[in-house]
Protein backbone atom coordinates (compact mmCIF):
# COMPACT_ATOMS: atom_id res chain seq x y z
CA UNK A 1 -72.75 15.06 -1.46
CA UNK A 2 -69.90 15.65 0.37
CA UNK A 3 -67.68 19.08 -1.36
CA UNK A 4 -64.93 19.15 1.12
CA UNK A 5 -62.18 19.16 -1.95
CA UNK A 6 -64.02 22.69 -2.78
CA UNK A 7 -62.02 23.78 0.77
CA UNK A 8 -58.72 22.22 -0.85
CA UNK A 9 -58.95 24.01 -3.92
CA UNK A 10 -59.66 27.35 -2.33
CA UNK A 11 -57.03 27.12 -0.09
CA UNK A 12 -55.14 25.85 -3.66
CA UNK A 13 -56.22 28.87 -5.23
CA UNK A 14 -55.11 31.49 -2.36
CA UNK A 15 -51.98 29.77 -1.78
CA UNK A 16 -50.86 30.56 -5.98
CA UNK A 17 -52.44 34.03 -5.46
CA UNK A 18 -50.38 34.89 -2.53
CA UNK A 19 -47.27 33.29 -4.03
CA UNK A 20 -47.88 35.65 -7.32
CA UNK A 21 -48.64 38.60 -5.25
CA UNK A 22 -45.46 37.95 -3.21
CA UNK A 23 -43.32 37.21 -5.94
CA UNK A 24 -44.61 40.55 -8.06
CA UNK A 25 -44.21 42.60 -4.83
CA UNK A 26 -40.75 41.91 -3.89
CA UNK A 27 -39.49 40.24 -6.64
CA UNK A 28 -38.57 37.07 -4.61
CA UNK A 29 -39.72 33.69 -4.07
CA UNK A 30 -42.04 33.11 -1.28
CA UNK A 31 -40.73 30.57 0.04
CA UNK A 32 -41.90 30.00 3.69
CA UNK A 33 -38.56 28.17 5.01
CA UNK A 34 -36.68 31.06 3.58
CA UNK A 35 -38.40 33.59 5.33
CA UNK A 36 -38.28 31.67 8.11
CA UNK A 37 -34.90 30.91 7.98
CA UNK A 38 -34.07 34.59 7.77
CA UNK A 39 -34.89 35.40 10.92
CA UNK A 40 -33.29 32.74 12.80
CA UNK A 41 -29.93 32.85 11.03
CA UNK A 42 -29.94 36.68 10.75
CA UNK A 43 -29.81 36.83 7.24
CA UNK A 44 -33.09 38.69 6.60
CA UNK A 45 -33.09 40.91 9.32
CA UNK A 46 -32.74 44.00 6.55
CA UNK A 47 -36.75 42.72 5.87
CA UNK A 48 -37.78 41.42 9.12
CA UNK A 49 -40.81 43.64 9.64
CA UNK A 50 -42.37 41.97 6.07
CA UNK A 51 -41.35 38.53 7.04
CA UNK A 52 -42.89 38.85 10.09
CA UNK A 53 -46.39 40.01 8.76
CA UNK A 54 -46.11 37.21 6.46
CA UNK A 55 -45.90 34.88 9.32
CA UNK A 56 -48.28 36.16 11.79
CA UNK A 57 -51.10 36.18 8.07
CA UNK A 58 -50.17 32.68 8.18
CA UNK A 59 -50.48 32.02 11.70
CA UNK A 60 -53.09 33.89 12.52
CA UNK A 61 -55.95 34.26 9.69
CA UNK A 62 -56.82 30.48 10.13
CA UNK A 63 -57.26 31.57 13.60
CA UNK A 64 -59.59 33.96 12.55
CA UNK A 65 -61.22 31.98 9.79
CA UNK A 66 -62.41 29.23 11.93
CA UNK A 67 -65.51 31.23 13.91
CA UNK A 68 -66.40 32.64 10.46
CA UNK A 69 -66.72 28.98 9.14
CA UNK A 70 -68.54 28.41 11.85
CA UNK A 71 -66.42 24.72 11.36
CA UNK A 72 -63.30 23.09 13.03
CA UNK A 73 -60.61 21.81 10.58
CA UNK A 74 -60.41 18.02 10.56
CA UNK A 75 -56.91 16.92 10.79
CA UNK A 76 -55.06 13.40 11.00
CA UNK A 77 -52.08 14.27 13.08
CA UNK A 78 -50.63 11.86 15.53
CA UNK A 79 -50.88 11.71 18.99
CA UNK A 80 -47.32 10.50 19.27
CA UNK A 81 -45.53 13.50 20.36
CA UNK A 82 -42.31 12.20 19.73
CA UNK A 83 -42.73 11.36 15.91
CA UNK A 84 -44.61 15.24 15.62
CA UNK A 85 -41.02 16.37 17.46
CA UNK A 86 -38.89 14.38 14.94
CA UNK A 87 -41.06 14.95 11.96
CA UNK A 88 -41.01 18.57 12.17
CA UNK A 89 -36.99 18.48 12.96
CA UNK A 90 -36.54 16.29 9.80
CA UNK A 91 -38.41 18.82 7.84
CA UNK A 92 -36.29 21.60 9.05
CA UNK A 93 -33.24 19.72 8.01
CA UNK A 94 -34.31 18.49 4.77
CA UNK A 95 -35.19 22.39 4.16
CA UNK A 96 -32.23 23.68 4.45
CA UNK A 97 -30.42 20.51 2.91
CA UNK A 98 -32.86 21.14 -0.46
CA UNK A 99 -32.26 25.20 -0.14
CA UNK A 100 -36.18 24.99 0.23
CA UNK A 101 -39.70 24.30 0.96
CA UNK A 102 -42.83 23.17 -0.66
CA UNK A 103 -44.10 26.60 -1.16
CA UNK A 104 -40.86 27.58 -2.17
CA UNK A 105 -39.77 24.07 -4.39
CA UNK A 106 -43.40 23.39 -5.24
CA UNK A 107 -45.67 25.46 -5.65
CA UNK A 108 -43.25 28.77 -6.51
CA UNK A 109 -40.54 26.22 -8.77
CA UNK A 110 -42.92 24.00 -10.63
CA UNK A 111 -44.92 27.00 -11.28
CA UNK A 112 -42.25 28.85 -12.94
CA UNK A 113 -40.85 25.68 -14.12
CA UNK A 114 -37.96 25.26 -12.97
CA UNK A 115 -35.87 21.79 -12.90
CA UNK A 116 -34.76 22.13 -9.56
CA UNK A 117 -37.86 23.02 -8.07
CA UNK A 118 -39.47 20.01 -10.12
CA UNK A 119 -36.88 17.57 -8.75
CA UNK A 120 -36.65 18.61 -4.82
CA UNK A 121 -40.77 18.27 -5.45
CA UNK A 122 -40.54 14.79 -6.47
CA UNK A 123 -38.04 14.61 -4.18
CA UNK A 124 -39.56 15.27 -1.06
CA UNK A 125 -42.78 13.59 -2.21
CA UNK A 126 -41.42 10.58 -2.34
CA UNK A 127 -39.21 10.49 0.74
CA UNK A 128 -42.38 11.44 2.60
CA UNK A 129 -44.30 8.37 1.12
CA UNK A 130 -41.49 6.06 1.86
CA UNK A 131 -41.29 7.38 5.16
CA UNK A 132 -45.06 6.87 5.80
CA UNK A 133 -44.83 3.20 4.80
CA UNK A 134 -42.04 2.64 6.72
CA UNK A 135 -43.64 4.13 10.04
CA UNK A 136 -47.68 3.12 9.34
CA UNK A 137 -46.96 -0.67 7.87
CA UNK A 138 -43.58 -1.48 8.42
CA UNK A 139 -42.89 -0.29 12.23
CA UNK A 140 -46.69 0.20 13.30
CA UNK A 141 -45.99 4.13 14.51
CA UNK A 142 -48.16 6.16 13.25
């Protein structure tokens, strides 16, 4: 029997603990275009060395994780590299258009309920639903 969504809700699981941890930490959201965002515009640069471990922990424990598995991660991403290019612009922009991510709206907002977080969730959900049936079954894309 296959118990792949076990995988999910680990990752699930480590995602809320490391959003709790961050938030009881440094008493801020941990929100991943945020801390991003900080160190491209300048604005965080009075935290940089913590953003920056927070990045290379997300970059780089996968990296690690995967010969400990002993298992490659299965993924559905395009070979198109134009629509990867253009998706992951459009996310940038919608980011900073909804003052936020998914770890940041989603998981960190719904969590501590908040209305905005709730509505840039649904939000974003559903642009990225329309968007897929516009590129898979209405222009033949992706």
């Amino acid at each position: 029997m296959e118990q792949d969504w076990l995988w999910g809700l680990a990752g699930g699981l480590l995602i809320g603990l490391g959003a709790a941890v961050y938030l009881l930490a440094n008493g801020r959201i941990m929100g991943a275009s945020g801390i991003i965002g900080g160190l491209v515009d300048r604005s965080g640069w009075s935290s940089w060395a913590e953003r920056v471990v927070f990045l290379a922990g997300v970059f780089l424990l996968p990296l690690l994780l995967v010969p400990l598995l002993d298992r490659e991660a299965a993924t559905h991403l395009t070979g198109n590299g134009a629509v990867v290019i253009a998706a992951g612009l459009l996310v940038g922009v919608g980011t900073r258009i909804a003052n936020g991510c998914t770890s940041g709206h989603g998981v960190c907002g719904i969590s501590r309920l908040s209305p905005r977080g709730i509505v840039a969730t649904l939000v974003y959900i559903f642009a990225g639903g329309a968007t897929l049936l516009a590129l898979r079954h209405g222009l033949g894309v992706i």
